[in-house]
C-alpha atoms as a PDB file:
ATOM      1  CA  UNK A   1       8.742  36.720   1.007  1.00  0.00           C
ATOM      2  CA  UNK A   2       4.641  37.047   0.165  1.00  0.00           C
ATOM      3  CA  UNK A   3       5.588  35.111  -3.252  1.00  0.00           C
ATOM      4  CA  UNK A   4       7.177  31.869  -1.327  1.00  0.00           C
ATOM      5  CA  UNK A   5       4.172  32.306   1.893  1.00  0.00           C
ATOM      6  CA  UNK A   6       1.382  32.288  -1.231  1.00  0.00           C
ATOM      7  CA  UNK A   7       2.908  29.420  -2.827  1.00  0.00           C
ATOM      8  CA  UNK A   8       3.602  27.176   0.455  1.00  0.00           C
ATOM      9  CA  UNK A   9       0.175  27.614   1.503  1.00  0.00           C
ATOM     10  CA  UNK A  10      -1.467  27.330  -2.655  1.00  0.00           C
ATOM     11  CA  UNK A  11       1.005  23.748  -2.655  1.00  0.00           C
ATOM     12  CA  UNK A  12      -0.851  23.172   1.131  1.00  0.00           C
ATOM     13  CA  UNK A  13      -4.302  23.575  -0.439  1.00  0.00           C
ATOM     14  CA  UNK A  14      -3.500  21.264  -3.533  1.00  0.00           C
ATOM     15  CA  UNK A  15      -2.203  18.224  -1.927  1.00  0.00           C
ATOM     16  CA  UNK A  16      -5.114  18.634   0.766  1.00  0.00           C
ATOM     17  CA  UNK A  17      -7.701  18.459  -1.860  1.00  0.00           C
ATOM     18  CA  UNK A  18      -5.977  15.719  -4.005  1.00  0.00           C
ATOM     19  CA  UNK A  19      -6.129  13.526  -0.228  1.00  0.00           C
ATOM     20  CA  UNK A  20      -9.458  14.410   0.038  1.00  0.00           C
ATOM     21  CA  UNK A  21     -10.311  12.967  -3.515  1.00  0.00           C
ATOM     22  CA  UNK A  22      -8.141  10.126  -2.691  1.00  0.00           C
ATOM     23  CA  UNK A  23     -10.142   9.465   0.750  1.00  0.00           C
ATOM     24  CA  UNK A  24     -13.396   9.737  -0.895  1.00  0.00           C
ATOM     25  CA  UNK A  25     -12.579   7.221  -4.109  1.00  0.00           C
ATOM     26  CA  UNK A  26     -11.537   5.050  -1.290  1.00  0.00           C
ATOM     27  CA  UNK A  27     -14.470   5.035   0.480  1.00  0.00           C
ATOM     28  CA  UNK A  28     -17.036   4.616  -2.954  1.00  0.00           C
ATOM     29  CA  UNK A  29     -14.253   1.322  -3.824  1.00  0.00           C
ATOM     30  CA  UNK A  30     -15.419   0.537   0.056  1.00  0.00           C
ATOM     31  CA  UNK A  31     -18.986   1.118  -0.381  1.00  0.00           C
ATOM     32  CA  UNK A  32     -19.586  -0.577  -3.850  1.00  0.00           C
ATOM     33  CA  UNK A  33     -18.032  -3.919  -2.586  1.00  0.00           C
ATOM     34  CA  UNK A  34     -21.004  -3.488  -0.038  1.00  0.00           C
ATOM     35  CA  UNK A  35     -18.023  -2.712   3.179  1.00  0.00           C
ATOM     36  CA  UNK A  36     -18.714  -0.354   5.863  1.00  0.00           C
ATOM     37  CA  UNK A  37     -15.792   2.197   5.434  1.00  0.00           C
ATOM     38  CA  UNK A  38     -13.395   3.087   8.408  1.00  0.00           C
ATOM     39  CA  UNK A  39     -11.583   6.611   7.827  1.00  0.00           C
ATOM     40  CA  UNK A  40      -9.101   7.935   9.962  1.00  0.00           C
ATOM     41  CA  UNK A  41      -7.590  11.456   9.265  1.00  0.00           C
ATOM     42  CA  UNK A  42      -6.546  14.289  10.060  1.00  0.00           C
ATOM     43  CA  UNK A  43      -7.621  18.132   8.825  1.00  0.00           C
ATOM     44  CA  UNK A  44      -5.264  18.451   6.253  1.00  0.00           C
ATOM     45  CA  UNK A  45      -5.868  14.942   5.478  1.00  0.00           C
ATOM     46  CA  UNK A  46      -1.823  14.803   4.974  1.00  0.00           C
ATOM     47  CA  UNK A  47      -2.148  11.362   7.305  1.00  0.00           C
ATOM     48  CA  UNK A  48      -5.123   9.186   6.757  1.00  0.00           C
ATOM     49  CA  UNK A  49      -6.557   5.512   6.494  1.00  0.00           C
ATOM     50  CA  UNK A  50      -9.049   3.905   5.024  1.00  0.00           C
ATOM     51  CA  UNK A  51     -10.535   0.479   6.710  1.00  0.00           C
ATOM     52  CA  UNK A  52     -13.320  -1.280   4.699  1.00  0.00           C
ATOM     53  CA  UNK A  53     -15.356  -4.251   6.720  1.00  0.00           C
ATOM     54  CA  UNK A  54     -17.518  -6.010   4.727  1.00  0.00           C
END
């Protein structure tokens, strides 16, 4: 049962970081077109949006 916990939460902590990569190429795409970024997420960052107003 401690084997499938420390996976679920390892799997949890990968995707979480790979949004949070995603979220922050987003916002330098945003940013070097000379946009203000909007972000919207949550902590996980398993739901998120990225708004860009130039």
């Amino acid at each position: 049962m401690r084997k499938y916990l420390f996976i679920m939460i390892a799997a949890l902590m990968l995707l979480s970081f790979i949004n949070h990569r995603s979220i922050y190429k987003a916002v330098q795409l945003c940013e070097d077109g000379k946009g203000t970024p909007q972000v919207q997420k949550d902590i996980f960052a398993f739901n998120w949006s990225v708004g860009c107003e130039l």
